[in-house]
PDB file of N, CA and C in Angstrom:
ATOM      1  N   UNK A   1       0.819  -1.197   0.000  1.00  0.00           N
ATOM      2  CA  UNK A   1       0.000   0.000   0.000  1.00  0.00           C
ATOM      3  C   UNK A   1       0.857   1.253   0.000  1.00  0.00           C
ATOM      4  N   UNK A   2       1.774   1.308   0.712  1.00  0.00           N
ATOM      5  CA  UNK A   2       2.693   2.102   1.057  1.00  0.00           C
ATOM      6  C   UNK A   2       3.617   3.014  -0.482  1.00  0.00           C
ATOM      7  N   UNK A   3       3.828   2.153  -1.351  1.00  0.00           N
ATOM      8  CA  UNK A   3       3.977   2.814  -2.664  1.00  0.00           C
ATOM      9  C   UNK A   3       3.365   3.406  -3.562  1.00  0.00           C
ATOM     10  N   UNK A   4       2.401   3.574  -3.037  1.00  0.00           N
ATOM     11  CA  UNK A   4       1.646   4.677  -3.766  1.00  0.00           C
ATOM     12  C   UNK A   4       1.329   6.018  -2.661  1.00  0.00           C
ATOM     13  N   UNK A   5       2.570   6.522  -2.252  1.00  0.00           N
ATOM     14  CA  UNK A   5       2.394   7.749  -1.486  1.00  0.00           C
ATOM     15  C   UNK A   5       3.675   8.568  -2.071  1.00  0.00           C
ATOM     16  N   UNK A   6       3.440   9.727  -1.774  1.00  0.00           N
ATOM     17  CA  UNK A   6       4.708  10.727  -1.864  1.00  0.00           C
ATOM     18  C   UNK A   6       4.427  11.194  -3.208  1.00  0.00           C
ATOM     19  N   UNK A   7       5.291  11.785  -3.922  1.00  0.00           N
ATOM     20  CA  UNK A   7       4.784  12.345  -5.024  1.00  0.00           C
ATOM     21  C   UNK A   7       4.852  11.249  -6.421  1.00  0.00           C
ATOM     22  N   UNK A   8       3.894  10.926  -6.877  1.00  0.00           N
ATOM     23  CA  UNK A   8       3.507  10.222  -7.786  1.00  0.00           C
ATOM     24  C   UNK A   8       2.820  10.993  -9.146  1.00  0.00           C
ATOM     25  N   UNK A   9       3.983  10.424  -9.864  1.00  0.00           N
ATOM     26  CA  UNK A   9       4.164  11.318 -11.302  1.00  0.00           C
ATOM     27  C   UNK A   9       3.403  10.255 -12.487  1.00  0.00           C
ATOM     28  N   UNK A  10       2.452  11.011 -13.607  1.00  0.00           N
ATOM     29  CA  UNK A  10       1.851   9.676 -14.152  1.00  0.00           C
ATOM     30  C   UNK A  10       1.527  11.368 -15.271  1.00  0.00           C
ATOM     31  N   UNK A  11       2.728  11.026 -16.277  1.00  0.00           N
ATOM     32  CA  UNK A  11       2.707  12.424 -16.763  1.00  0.00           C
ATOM     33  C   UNK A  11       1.401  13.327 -18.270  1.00  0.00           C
ATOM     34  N   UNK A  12       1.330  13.878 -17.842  1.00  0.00           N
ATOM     35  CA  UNK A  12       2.180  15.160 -17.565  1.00  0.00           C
ATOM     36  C   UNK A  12       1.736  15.431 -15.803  1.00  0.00           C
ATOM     37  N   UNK A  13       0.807  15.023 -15.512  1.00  0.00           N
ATOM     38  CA  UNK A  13       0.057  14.720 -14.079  1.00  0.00           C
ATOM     39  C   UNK A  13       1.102  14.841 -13.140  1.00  0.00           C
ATOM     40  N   UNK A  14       1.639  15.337 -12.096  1.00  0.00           N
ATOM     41  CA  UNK A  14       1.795  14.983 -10.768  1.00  0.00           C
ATOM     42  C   UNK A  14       0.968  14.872  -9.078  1.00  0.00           C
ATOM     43  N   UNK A  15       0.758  13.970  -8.513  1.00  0.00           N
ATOM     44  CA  UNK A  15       0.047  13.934  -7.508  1.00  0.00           C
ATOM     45  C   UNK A  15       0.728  13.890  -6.091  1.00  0.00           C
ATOM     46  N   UNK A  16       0.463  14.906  -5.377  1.00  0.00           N
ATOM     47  CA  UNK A  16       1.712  14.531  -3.669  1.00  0.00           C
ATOM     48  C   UNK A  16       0.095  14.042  -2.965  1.00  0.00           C
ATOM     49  N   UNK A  17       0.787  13.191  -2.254  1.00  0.00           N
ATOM     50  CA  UNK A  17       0.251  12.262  -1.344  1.00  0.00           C
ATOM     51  C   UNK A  17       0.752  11.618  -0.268  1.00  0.00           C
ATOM     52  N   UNK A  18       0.985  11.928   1.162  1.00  0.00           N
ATOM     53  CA  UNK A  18       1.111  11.765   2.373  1.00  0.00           C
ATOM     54  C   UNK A  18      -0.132  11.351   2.957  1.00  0.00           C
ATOM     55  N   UNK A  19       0.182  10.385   3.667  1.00  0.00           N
ATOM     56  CA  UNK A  19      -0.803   8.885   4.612  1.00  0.00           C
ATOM     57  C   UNK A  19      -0.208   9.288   5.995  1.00  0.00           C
ATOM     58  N   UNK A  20      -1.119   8.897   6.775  1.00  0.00           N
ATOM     59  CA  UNK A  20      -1.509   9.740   8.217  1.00  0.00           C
ATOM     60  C   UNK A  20      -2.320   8.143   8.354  1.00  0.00           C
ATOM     61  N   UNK A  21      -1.475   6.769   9.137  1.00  0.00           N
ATOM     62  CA  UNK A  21      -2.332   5.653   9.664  1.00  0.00           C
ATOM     63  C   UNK A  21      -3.629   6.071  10.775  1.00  0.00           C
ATOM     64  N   UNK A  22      -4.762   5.548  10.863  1.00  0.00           N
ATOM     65  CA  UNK A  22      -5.663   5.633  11.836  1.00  0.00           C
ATOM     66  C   UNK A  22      -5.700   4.441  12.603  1.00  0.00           C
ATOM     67  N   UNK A  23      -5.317   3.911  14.028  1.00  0.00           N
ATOM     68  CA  UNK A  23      -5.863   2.481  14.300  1.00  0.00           C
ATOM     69  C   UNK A  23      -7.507   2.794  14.631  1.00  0.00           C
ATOM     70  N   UNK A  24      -7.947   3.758  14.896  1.00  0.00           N
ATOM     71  CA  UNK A  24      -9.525   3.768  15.177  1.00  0.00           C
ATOM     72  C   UNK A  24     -10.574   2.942  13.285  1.00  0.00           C
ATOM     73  N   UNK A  25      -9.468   3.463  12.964  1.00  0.00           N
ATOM     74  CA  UNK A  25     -10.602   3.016  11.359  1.00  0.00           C
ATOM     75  C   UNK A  25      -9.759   1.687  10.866  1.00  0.00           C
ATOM     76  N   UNK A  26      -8.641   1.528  11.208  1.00  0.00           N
ATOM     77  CA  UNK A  26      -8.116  -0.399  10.940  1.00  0.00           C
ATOM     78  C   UNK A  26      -7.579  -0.398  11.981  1.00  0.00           C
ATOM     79  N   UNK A  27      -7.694  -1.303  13.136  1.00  0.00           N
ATOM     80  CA  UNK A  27      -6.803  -1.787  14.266  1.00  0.00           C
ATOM     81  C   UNK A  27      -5.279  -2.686  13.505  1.00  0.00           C
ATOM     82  N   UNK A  28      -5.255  -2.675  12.468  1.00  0.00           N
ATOM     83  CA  UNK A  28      -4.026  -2.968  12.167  1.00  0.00           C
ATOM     84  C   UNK A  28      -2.817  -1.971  11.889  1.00  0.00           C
ATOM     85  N   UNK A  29      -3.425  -0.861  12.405  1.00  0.00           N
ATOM     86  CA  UNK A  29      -2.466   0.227  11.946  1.00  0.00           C
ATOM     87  C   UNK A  29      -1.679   0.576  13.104  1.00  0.00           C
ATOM     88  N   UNK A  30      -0.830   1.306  13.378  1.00  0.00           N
ATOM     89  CA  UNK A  30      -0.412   2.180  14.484  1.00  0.00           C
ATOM     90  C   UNK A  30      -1.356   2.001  15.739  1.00  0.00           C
ATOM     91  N   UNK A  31      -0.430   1.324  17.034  1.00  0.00           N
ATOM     92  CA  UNK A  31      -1.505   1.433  17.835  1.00  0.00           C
ATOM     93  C   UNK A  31      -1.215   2.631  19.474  1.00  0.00           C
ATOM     94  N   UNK A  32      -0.340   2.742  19.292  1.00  0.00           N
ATOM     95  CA  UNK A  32      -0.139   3.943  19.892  1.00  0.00           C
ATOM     96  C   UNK A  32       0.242   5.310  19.548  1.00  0.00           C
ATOM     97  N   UNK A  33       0.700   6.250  20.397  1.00  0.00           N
ATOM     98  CA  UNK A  33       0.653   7.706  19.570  1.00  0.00           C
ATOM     99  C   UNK A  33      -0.536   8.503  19.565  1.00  0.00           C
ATOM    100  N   UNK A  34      -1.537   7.847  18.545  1.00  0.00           N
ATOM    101  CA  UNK A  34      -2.470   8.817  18.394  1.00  0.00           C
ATOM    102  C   UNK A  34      -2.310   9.454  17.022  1.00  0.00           C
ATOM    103  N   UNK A  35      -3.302   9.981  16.779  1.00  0.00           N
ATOM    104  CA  UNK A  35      -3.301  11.134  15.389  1.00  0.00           C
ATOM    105  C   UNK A  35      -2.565  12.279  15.433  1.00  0.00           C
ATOM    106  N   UNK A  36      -1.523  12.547  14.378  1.00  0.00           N
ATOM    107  CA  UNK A  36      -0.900  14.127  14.401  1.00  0.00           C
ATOM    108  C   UNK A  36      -2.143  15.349  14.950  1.00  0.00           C
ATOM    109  N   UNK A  37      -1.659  15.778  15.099  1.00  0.00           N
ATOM    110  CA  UNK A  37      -3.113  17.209  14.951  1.00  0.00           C
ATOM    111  C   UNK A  37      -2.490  18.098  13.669  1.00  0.00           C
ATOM    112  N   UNK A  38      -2.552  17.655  12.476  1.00  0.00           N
ATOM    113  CA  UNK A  38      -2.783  18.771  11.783  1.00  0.00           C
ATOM    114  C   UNK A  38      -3.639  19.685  10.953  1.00  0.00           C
ATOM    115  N   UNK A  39      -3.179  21.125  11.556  1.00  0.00           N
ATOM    116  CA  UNK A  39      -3.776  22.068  11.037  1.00  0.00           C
ATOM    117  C   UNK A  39      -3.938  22.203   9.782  1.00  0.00           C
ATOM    118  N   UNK A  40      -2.522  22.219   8.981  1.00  0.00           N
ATOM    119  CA  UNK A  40      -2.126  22.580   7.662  1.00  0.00           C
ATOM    120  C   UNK A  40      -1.071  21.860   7.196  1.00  0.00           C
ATOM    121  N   UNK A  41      -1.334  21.058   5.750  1.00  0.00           N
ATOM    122  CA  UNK A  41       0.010  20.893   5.243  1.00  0.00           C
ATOM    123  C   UNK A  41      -0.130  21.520   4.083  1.00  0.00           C
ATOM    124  N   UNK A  42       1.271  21.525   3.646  1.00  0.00           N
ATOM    125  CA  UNK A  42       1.592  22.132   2.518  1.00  0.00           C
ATOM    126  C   UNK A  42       2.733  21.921   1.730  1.00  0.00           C
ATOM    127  N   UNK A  43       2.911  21.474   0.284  1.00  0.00           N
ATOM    128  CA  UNK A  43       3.791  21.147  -0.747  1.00  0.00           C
ATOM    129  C   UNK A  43       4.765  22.469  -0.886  1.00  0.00           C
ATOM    130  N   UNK A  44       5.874  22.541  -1.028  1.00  0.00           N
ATOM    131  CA  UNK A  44       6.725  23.393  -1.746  1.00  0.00           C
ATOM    132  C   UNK A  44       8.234  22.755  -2.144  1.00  0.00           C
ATOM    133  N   UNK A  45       8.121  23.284  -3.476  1.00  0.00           N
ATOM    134  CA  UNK A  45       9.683  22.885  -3.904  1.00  0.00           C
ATOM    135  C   UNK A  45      10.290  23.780  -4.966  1.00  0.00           C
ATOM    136  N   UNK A  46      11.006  23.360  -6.156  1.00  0.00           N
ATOM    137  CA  UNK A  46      11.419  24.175  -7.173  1.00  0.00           C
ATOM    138  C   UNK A  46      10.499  23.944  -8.391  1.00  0.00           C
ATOM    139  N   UNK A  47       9.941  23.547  -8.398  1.00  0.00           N
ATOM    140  CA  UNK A  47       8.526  23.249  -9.013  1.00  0.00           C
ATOM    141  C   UNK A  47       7.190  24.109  -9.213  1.00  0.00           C
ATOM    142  N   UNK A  48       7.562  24.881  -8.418  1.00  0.00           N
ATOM    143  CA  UNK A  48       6.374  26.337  -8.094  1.00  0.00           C
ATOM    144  C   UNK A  48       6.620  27.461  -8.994  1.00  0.00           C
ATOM    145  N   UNK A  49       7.356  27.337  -9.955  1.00  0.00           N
ATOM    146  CA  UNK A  49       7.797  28.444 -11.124  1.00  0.00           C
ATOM    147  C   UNK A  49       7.211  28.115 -12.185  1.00  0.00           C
ATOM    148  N   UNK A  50       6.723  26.885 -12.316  1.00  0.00           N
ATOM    149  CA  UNK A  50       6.413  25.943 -13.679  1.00  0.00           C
ATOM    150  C   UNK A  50       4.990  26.146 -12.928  1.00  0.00           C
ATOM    151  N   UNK A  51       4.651  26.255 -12.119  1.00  0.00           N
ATOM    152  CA  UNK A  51       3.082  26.489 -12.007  1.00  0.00           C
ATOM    153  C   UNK A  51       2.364  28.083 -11.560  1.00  0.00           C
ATOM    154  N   UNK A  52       3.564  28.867 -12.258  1.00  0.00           N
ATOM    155  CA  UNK A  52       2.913  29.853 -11.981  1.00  0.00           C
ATOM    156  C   UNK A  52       3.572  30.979 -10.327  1.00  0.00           C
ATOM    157  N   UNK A  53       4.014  30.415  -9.794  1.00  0.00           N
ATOM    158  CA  UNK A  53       4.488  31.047  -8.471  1.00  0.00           C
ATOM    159  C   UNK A  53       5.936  30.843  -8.561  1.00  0.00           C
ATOM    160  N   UNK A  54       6.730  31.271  -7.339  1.00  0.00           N
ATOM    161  CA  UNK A  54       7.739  31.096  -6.950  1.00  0.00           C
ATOM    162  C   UNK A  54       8.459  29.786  -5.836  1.00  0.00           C
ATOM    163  N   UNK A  55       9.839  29.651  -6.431  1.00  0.00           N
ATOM    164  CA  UNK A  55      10.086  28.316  -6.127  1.00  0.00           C
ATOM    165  C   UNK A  55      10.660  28.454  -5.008  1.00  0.00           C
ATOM    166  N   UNK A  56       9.865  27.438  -3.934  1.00  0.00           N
ATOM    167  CA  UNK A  56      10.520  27.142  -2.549  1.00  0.00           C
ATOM    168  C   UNK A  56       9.328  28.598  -2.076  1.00  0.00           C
ATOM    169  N   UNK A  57       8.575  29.018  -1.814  1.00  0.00           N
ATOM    170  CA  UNK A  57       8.115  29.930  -1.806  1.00  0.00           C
ATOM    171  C   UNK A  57       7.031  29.542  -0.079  1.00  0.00           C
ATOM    172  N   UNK A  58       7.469  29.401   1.227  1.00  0.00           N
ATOM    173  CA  UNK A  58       6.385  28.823   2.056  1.00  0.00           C
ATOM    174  C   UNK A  58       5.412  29.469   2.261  1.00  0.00           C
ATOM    175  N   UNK A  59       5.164  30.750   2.277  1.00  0.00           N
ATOM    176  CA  UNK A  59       4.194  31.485   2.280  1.00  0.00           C
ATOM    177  C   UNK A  59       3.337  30.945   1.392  1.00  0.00           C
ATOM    178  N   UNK A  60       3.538  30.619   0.345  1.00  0.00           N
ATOM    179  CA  UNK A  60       2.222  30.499  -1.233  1.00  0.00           C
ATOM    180  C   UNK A  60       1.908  29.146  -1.346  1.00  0.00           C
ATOM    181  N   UNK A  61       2.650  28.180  -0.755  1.00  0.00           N
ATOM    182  CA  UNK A  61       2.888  26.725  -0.432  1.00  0.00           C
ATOM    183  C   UNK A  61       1.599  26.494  -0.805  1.00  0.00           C
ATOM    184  N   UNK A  62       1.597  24.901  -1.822  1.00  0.00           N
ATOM    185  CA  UNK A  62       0.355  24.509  -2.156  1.00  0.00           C
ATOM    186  C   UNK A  62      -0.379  23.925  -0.866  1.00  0.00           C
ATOM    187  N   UNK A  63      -1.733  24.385  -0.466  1.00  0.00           N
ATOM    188  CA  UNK A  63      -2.569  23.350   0.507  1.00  0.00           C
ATOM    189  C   UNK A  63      -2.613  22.075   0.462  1.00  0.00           C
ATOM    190  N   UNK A  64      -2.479  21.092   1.118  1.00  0.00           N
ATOM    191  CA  UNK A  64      -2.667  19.746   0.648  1.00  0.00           C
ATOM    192  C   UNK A  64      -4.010  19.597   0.923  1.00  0.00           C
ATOM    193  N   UNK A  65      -5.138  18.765   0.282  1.00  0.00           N
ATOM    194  CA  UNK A  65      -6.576  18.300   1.482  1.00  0.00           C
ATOM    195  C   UNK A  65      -6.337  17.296   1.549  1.00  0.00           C
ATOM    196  N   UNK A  66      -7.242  16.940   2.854  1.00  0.00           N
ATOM    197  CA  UNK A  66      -7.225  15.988   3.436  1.00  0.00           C
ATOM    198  C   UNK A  66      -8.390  15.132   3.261  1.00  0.00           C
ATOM    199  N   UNK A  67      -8.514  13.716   2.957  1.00  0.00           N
ATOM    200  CA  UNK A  67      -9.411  13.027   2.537  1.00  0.00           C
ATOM    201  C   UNK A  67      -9.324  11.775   3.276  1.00  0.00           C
ATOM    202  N   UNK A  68     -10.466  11.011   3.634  1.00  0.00           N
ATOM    203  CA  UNK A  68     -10.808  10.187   4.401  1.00  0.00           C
ATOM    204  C   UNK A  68     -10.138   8.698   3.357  1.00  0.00           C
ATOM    205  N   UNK A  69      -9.466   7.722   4.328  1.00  0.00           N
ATOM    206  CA  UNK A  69      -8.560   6.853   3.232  1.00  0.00           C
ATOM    207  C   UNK A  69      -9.390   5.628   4.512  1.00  0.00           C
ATOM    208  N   UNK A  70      -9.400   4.110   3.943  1.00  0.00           N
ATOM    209  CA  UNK A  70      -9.505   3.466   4.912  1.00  0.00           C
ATOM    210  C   UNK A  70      -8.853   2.807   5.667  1.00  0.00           C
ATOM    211  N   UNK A  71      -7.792   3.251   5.644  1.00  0.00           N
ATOM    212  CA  UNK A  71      -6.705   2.594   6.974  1.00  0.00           C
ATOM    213  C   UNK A  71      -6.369   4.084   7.243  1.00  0.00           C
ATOM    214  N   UNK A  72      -6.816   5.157   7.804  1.00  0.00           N
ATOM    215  CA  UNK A  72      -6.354   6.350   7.764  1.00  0.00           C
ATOM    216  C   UNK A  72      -6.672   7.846   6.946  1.00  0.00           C
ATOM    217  N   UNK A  73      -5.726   8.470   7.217  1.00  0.00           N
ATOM    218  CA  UNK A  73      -6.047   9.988   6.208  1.00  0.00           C
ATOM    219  C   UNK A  73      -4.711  10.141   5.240  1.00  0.00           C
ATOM    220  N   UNK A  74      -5.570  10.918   3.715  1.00  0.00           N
ATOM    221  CA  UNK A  74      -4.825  10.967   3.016  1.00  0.00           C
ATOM    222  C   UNK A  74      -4.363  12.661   2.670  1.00  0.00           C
ATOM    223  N   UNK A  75      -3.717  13.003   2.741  1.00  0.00           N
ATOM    224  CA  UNK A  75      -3.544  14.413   1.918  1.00  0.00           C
ATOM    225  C   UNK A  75      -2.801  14.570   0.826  1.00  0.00           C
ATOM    226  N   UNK A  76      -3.895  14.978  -0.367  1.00  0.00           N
ATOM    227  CA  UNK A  76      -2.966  15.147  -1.309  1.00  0.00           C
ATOM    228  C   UNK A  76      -3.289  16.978  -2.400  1.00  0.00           C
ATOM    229  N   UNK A  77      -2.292  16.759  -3.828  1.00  0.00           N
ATOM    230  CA  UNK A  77      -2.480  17.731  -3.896  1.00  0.00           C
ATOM    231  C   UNK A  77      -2.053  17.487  -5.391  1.00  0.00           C
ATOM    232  N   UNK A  78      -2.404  18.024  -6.607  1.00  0.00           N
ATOM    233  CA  UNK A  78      -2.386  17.446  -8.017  1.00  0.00           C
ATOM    234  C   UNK A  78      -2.135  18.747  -8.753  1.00  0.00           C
ATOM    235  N   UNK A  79      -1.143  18.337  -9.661  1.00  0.00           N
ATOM    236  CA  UNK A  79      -0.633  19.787 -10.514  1.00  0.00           C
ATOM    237  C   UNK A  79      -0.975  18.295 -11.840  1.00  0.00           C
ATOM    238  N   UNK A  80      -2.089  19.344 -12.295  1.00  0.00           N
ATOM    239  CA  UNK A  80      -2.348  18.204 -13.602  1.00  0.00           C
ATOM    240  C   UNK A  80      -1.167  18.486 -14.797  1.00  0.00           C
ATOM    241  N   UNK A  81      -0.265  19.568 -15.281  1.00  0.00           N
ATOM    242  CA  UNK A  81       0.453  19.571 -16.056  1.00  0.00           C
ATOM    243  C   UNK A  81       1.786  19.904 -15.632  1.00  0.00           C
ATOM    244  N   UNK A  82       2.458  19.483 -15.464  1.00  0.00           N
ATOM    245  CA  UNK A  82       4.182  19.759 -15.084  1.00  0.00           C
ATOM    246  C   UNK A  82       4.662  19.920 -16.100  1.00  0.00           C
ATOM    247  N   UNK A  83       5.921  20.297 -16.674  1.00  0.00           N
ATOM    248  CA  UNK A  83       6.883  19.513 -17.644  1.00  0.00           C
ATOM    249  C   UNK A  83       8.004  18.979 -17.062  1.00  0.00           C
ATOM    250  N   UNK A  84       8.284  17.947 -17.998  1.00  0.00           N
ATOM    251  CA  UNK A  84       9.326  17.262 -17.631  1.00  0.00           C
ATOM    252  C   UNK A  84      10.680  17.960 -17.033  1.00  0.00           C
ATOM    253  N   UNK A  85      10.931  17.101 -15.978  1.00  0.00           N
ATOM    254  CA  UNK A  85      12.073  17.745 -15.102  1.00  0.00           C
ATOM    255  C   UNK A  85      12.689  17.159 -14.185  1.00  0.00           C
ATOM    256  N   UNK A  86      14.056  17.745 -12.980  1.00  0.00           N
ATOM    257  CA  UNK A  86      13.992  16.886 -11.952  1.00  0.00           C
ATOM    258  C   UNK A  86      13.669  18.105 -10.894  1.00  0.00           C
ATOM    259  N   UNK A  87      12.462  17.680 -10.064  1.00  0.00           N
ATOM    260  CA  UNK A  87      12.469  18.471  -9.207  1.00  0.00           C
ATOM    261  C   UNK A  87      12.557  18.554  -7.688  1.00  0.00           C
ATOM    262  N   UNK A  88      12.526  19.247  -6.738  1.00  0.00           N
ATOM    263  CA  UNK A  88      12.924  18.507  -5.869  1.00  0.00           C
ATOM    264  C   UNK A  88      11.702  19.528  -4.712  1.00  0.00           C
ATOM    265  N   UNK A  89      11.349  18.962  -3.532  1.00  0.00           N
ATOM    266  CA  UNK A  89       9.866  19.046  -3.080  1.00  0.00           C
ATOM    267  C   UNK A  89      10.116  18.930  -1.489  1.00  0.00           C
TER     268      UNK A  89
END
């Protein structure tokens, strides 16, 4: 399951995606700890010039949302056209 997180490129498409386990929604997950509390995440890299903004930029940082996954939460965040590159995030 685990390989399909982080930024996943399926081009010209890129998708970031960070997993947040729940044991309340699979008891096979993480059973201590607890849930992060987060407020906000947010993408930034050198990649933010090709979409229009500035690169490395945290202030303008893309929002990630957060979406209900079933072993957990997902946040992600989709730049449907990139061009080819190496970038770094």
């Amino acid at each position: 399951m685990y390989e399909a997180f982080g930024a996943v490129v399926t081009d010209p498409t890129v998708e970031f995606k960070l997993f947040f386990p729940d044991n309340a929604k699979d008891p096979s997950q993480y059973t201590s700890g607890g849930l992060p509390r987060i407020a906000r995440l947010q993408v930034t890299g050198d990649f933010q010039s090709q979409i229009g903004g500035t690169d490395w930029d945290y202030i303008h940082a893309l929002d990630m949302t957060k979406s209900a996954h079933p072993s957990g939460w997902l946040y992600t965040w989709t730049i449907p056209s990139l061009p080819d590159g190496f970038y770094q995030y």
